[in-house]
PDB file of N, CA and C in Angstrom:
ATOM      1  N   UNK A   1       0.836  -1.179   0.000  1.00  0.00           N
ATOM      2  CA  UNK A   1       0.000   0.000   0.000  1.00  0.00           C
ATOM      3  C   UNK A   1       0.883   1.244   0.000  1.00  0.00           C
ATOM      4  N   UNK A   2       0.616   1.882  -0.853  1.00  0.00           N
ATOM      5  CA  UNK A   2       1.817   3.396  -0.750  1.00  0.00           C
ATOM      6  C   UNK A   2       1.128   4.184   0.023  1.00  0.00           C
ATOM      7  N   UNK A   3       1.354   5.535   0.743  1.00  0.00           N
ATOM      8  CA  UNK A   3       0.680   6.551   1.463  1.00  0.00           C
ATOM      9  C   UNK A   3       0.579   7.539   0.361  1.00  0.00           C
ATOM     10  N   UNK A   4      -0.604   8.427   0.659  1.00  0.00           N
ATOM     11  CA  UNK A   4      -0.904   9.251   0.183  1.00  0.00           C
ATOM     12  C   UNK A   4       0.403  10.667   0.434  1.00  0.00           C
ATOM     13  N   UNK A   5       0.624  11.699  -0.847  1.00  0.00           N
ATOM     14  CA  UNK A   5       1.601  12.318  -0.534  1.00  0.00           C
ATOM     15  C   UNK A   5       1.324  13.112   0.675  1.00  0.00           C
ATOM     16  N   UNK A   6       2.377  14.035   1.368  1.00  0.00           N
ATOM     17  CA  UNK A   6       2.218  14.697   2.362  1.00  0.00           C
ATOM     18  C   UNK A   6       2.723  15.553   1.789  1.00  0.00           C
ATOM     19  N   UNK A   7       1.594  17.094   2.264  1.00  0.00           N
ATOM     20  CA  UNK A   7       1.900  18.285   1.475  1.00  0.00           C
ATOM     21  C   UNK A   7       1.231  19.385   2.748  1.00  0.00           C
ATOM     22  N   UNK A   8       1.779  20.578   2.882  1.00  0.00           N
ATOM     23  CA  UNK A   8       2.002  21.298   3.703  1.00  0.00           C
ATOM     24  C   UNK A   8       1.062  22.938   2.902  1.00  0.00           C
ATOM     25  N   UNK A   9       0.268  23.133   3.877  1.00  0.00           N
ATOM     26  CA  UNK A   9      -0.948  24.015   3.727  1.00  0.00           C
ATOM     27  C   UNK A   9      -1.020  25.248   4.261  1.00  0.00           C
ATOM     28  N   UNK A  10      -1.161  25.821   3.973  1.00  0.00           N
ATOM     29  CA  UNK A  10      -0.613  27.353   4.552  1.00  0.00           C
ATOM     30  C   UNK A  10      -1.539  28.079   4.419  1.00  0.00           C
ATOM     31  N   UNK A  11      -2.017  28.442   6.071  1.00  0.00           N
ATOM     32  CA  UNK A  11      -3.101  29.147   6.387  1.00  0.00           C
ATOM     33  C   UNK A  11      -3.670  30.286   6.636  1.00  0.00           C
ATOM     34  N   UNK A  12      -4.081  31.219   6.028  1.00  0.00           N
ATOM     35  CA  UNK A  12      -3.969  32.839   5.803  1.00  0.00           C
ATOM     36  C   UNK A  12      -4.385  33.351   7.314  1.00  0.00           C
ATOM     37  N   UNK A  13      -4.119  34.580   7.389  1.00  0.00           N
ATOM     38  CA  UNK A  13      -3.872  34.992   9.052  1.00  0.00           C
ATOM     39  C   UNK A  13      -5.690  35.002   9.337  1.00  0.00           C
ATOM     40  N   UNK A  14      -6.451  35.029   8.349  1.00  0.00           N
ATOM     41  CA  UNK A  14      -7.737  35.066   9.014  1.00  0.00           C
ATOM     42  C   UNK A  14      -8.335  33.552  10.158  1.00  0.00           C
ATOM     43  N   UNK A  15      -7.337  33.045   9.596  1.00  0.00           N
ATOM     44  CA  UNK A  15      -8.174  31.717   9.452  1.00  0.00           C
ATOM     45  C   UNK A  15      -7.202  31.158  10.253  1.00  0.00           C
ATOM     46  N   UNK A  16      -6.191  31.387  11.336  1.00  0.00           N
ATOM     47  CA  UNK A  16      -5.037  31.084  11.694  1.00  0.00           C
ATOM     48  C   UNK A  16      -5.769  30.785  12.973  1.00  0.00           C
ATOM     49  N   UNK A  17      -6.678  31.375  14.040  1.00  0.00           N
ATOM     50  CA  UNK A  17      -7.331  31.700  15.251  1.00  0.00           C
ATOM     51  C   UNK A  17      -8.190  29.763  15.090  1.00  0.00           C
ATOM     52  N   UNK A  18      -8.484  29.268  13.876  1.00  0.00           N
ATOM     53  CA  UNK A  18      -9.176  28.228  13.676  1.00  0.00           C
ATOM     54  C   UNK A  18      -8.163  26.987  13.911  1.00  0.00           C
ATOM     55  N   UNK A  19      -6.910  27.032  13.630  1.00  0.00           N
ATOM     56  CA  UNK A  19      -6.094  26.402  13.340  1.00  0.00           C
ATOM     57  C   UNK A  19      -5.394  25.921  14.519  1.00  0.00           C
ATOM     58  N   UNK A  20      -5.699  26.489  15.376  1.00  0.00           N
ATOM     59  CA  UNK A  20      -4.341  27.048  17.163  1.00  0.00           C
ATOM     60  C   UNK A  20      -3.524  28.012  16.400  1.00  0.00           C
ATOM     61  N   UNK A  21      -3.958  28.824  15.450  1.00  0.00           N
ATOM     62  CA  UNK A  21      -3.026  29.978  15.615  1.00  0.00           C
ATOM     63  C   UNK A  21      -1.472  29.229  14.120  1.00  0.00           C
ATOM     64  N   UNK A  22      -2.015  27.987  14.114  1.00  0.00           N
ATOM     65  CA  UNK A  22      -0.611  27.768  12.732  1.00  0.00           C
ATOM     66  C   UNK A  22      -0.690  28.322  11.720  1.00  0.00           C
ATOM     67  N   UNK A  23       0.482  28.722  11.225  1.00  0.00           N
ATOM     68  CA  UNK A  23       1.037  29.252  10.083  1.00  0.00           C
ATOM     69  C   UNK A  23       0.687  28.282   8.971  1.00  0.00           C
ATOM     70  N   UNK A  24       0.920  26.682   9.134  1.00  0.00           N
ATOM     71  CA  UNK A  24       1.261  25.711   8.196  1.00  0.00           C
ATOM     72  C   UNK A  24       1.087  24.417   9.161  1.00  0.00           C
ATOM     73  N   UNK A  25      -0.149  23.740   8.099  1.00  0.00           N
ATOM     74  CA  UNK A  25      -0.693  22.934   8.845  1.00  0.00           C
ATOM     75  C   UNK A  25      -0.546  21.409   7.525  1.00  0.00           C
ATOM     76  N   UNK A  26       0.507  20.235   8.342  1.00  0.00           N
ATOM     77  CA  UNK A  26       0.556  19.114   6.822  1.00  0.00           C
ATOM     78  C   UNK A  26      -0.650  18.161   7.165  1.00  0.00           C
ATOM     79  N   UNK A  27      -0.850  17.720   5.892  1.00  0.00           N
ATOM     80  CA  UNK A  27      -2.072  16.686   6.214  1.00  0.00           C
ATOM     81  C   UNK A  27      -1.513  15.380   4.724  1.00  0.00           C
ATOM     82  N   UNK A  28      -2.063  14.452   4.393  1.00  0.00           N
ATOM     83  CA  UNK A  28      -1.985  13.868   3.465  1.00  0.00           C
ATOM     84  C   UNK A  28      -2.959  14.019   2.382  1.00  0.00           C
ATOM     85  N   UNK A  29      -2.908  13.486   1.248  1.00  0.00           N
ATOM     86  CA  UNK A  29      -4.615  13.260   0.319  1.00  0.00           C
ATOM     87  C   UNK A  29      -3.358  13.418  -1.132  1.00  0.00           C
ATOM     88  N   UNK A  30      -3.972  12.212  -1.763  1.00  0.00           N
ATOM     89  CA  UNK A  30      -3.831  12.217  -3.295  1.00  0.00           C
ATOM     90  C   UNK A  30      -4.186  13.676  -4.656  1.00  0.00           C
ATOM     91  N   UNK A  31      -5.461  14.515  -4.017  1.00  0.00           N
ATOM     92  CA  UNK A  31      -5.790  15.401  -4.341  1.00  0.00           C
ATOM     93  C   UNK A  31      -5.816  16.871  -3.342  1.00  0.00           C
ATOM     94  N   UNK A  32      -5.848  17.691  -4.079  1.00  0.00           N
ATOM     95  CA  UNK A  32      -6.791  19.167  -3.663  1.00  0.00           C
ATOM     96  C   UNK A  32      -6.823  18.770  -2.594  1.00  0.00           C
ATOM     97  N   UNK A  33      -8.205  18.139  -3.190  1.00  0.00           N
ATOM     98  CA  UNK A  33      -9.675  18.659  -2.098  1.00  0.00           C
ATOM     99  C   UNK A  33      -9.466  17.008  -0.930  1.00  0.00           C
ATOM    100  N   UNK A  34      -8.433  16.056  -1.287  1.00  0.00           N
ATOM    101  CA  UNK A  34      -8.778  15.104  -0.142  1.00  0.00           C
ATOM    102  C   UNK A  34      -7.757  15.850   0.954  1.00  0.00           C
ATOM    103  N   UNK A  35      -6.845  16.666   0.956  1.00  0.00           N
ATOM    104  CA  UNK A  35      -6.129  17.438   1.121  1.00  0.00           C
ATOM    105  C   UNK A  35      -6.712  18.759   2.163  1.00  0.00           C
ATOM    106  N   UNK A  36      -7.739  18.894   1.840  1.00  0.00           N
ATOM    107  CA  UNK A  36      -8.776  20.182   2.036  1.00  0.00           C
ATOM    108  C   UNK A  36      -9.410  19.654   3.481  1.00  0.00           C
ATOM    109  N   UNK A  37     -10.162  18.560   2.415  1.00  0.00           N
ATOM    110  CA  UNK A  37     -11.029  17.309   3.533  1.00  0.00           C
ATOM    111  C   UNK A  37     -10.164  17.131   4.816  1.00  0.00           C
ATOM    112  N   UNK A  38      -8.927  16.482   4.701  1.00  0.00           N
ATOM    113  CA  UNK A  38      -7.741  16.110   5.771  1.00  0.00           C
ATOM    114  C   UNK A  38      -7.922  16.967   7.011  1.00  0.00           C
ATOM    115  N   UNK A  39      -7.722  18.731   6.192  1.00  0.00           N
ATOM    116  CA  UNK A  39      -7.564  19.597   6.801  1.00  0.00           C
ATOM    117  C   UNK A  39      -8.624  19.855   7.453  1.00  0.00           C
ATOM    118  N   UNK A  40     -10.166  19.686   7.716  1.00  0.00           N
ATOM    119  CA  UNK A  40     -11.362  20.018   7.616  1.00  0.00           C
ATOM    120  C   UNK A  40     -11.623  18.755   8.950  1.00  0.00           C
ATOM    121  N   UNK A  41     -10.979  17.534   8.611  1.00  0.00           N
ATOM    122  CA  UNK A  41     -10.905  16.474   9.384  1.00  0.00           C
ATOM    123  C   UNK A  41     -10.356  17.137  10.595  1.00  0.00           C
ATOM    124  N   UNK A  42      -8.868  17.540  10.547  1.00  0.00           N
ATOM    125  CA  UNK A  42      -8.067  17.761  12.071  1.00  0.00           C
ATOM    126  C   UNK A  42      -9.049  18.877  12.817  1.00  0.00           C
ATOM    127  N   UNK A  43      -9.124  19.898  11.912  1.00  0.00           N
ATOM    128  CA  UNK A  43      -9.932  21.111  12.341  1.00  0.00           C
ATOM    129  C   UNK A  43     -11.538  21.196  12.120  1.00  0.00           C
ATOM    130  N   UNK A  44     -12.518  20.616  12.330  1.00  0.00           N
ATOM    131  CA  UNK A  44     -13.653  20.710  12.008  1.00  0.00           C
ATOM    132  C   UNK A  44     -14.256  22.197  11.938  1.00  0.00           C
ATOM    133  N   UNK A  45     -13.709  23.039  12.830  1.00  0.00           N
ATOM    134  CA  UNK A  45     -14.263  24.270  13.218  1.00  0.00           C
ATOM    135  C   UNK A  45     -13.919  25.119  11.534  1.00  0.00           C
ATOM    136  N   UNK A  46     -13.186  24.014  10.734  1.00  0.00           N
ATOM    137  CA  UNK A  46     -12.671  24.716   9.131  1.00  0.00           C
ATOM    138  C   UNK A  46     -13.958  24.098   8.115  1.00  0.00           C
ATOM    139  N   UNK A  47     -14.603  23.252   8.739  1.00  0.00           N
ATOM    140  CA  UNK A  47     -15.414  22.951   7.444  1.00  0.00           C
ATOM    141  C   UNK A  47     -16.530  24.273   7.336  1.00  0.00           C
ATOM    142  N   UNK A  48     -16.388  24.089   5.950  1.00  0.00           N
ATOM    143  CA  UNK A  48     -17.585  25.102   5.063  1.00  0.00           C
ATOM    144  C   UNK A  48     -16.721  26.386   4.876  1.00  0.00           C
ATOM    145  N   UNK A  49     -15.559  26.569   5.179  1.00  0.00           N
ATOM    146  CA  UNK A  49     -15.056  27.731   5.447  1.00  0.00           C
ATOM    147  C   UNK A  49     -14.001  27.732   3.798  1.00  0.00           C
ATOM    148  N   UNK A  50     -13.267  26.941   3.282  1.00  0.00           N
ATOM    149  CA  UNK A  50     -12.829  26.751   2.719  1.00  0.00           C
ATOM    150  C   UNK A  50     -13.675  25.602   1.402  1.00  0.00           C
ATOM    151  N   UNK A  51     -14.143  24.307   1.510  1.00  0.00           N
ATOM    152  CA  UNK A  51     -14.489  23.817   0.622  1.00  0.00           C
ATOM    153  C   UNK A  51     -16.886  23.942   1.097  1.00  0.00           C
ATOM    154  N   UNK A  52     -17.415  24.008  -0.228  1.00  0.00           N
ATOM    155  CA  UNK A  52     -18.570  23.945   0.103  1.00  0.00           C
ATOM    156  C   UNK A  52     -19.232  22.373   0.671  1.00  0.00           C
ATOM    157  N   UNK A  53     -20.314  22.343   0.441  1.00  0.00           N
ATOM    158  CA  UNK A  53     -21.117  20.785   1.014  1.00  0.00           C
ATOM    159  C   UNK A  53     -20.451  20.313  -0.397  1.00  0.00           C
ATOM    160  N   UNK A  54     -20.756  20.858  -1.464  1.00  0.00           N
ATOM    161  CA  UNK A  54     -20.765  20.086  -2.806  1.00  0.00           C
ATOM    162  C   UNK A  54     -19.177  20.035  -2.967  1.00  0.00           C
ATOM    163  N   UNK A  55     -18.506  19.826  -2.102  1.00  0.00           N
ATOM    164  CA  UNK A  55     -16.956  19.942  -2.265  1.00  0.00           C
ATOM    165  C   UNK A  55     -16.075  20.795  -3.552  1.00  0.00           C
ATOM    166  N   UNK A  56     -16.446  22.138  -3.640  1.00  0.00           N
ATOM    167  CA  UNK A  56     -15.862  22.518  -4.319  1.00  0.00           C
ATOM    168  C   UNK A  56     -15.234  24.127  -3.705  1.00  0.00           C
ATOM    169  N   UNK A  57     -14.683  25.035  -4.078  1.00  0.00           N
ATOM    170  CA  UNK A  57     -14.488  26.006  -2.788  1.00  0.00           C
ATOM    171  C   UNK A  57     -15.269  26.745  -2.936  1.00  0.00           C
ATOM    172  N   UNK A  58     -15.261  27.218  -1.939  1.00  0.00           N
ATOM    173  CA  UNK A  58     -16.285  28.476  -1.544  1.00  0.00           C
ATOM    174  C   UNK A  58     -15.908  29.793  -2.765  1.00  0.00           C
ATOM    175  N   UNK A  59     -16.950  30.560  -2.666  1.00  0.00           N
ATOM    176  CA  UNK A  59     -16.277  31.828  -3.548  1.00  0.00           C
ATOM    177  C   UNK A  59     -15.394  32.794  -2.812  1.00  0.00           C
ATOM    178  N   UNK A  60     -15.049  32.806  -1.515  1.00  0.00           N
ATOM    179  CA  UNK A  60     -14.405  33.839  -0.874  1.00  0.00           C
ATOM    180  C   UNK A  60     -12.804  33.155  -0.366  1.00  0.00           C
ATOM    181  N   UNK A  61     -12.872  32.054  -1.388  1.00  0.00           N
ATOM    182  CA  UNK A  61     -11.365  31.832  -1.182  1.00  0.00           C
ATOM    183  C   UNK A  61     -10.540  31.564  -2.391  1.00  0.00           C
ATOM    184  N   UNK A  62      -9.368  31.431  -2.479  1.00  0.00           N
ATOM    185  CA  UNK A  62      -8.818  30.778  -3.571  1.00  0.00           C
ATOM    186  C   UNK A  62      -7.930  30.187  -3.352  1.00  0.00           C
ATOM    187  N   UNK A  63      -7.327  28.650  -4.214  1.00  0.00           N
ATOM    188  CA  UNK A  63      -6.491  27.822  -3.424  1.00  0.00           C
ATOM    189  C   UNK A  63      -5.269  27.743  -4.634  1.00  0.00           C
ATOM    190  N   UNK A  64      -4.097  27.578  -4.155  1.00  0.00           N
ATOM    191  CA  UNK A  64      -3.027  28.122  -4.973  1.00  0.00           C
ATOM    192  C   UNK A  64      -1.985  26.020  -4.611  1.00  0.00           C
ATOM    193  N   UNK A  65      -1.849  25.694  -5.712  1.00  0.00           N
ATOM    194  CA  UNK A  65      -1.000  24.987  -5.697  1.00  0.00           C
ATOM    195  C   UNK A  65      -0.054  25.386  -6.052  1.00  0.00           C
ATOM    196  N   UNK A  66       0.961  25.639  -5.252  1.00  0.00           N
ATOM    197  CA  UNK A  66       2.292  26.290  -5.912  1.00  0.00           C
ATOM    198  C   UNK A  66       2.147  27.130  -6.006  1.00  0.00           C
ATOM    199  N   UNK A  67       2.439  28.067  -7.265  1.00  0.00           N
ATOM    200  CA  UNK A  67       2.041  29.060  -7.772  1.00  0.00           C
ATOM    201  C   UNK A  67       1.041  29.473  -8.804  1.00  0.00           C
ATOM    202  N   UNK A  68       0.399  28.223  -8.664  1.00  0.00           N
ATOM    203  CA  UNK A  68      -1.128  27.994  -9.443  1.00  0.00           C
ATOM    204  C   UNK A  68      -2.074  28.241  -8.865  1.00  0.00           C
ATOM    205  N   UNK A  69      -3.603  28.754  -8.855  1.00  0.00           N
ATOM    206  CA  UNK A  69      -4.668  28.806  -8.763  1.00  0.00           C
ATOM    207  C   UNK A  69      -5.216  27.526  -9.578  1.00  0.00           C
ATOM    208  N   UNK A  70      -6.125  26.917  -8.108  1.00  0.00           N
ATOM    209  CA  UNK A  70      -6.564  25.284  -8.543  1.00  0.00           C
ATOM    210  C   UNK A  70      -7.723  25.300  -9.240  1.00  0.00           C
ATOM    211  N   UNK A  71      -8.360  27.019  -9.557  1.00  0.00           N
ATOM    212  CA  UNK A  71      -9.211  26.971 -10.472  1.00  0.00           C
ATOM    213  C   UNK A  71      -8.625  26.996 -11.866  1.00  0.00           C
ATOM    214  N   UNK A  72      -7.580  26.913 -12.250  1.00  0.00           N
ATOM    215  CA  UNK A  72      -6.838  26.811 -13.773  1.00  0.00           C
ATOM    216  C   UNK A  72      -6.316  25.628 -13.817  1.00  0.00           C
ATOM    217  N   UNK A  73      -6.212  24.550 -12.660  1.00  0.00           N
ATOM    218  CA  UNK A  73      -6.217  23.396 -13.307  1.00  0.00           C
ATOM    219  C   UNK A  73      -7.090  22.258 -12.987  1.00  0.00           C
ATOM    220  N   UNK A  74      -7.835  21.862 -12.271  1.00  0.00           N
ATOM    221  CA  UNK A  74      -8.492  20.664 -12.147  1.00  0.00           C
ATOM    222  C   UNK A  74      -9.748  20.595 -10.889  1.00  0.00           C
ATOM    223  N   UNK A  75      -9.371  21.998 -10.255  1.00  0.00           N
ATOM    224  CA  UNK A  75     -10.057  22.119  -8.941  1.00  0.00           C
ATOM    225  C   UNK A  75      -9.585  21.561  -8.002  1.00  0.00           C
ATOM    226  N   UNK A  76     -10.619  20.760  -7.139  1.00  0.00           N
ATOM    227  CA  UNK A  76     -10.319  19.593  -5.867  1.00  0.00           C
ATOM    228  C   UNK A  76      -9.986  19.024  -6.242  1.00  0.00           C
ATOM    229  N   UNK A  77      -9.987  18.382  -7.873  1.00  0.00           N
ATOM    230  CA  UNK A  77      -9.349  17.232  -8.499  1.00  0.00           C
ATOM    231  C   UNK A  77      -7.880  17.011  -8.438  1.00  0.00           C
ATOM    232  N   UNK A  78      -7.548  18.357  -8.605  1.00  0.00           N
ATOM    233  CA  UNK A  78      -6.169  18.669  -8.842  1.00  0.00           C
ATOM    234  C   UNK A  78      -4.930  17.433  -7.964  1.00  0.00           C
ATOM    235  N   UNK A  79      -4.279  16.378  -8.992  1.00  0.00           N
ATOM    236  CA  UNK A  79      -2.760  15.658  -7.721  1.00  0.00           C
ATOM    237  C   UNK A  79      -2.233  16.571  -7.618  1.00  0.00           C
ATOM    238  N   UNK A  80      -1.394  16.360  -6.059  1.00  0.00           N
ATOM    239  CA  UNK A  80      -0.837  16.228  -5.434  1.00  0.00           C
ATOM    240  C   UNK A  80       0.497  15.156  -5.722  1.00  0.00           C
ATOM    241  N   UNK A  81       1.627  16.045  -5.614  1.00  0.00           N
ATOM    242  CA  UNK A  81       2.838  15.121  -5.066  1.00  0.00           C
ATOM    243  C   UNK A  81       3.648  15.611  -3.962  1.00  0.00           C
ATOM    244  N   UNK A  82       4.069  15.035  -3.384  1.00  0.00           N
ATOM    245  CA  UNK A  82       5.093  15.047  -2.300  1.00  0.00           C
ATOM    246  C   UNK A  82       5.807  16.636  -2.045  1.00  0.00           C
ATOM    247  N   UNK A  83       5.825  17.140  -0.747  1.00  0.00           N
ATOM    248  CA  UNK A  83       6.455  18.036  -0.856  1.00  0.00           C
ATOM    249  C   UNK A  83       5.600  19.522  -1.642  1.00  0.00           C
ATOM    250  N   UNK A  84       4.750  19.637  -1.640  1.00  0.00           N
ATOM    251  CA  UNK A  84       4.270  20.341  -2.356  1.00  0.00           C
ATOM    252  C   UNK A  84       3.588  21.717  -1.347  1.00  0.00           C
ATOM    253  N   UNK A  85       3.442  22.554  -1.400  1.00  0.00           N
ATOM    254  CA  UNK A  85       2.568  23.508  -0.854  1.00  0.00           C
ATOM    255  C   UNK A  85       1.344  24.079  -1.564  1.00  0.00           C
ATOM    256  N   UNK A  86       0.532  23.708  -0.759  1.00  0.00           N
ATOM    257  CA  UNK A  86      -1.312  24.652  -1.045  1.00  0.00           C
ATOM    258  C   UNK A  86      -0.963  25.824  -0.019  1.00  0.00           C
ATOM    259  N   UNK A  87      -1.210  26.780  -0.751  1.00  0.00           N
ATOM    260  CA  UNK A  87      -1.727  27.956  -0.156  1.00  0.00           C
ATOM    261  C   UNK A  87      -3.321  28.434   0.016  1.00  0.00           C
ATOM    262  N   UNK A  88      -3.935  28.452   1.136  1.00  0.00           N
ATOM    263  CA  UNK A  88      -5.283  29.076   1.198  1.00  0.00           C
ATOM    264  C   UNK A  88      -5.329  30.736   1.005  1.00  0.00           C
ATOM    265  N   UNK A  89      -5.554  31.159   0.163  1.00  0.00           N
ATOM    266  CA  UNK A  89      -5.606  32.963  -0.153  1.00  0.00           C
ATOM    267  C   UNK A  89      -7.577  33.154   0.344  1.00  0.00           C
ATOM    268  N   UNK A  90      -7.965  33.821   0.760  1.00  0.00           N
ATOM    269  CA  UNK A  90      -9.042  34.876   0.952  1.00  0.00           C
ATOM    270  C   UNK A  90      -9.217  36.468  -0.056  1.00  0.00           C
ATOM    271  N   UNK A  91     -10.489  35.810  -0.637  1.00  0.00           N
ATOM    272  CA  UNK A  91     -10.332  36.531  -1.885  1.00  0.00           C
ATOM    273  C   UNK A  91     -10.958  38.259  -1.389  1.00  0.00           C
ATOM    274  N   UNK A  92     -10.449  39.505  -1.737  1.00  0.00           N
ATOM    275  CA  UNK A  92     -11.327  40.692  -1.180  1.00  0.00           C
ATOM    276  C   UNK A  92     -12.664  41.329  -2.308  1.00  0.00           C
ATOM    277  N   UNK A  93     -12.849  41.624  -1.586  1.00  0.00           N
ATOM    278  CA  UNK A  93     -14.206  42.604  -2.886  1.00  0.00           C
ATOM    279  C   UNK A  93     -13.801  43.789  -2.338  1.00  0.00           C
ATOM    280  N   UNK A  94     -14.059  44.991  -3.814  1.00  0.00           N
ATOM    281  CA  UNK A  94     -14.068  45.966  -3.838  1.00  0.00           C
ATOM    282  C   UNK A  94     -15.104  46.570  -4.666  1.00  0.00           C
ATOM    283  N   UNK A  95     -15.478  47.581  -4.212  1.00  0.00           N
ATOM    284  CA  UNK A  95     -15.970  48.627  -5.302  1.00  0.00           C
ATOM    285  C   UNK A  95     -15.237  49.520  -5.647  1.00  0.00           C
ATOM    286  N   UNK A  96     -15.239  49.630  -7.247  1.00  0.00           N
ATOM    287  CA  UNK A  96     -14.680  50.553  -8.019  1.00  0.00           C
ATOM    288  C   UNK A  96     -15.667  50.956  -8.951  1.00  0.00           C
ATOM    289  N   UNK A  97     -15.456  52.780  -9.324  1.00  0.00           N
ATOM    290  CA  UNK A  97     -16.662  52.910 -10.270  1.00  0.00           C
ATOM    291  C   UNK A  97     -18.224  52.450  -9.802  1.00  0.00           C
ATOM    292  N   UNK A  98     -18.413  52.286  -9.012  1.00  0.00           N
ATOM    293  CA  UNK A  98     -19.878  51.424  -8.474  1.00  0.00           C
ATOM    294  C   UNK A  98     -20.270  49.742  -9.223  1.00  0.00           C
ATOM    295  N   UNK A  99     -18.735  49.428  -9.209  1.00  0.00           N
ATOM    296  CA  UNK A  99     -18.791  48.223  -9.647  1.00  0.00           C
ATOM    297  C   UNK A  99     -17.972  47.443  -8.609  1.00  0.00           C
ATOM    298  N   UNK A 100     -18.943  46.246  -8.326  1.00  0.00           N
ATOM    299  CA  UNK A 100     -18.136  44.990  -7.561  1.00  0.00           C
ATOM    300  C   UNK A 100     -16.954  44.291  -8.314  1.00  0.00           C
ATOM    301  N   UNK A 101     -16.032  44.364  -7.527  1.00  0.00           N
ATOM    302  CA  UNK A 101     -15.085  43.451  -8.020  1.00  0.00           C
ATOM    303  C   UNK A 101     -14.123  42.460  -6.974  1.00  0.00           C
ATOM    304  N   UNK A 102     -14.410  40.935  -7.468  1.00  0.00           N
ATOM    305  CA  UNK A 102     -13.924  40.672  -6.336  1.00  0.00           C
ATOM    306  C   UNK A 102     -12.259  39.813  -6.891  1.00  0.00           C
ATOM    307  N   UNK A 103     -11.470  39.766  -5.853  1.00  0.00           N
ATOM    308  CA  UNK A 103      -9.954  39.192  -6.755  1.00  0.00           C
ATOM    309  C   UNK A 103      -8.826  39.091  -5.603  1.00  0.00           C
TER     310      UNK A 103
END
């Protein structure tokens, strides 16, 4: 049986108070989102906060593999290998012009 990779998650300061306050929290999962789940597992007080019921993310976050946004490649689907870092980003809204923009 091989283990699933172990990859190291990095938790934006909002969301740090949920965590005990970590910077970087590792969990295992073949994907994203089993990855997400893991994380959601140790910390329950994280579910819904990051991925929805329908497991996909919320709109007020964005999840960065590397230096990717996991909405440009596969989503929750997205592998995972070894060594890797997810970043959790919190997306802001603004108005400009009397237009919403959120990014």
């Amino acid at each position: 049986m091989i283990d699933a990779p172990v990859v190291s998650i990095h938790i934006p300061p909002p969301l740090r108070p949920l965590v005990e306050g970590h910077e970087e929290v590792t969990v295992s999962g073949e994907t994203v989102g089993e990855a997400l789940h893991a994380l959601e597992h140790a910390y329950p007080v994280l579910t819904g906060k990051v991925l929805g019921n329908n497991g996909q993310l919320q709109p007020s976050v964005d999840v960065y593999l590397g230096p990717t946004s996991i909405r440009a490649l596969n989503g929750a689907e997205t592998p995972i290998t070894t060594e890797e870092t997810i970043s959790i980003v919190q997306r802001t809204t603004r108005v400009v012009d009397g237009e919403i923009s959120v990014g």
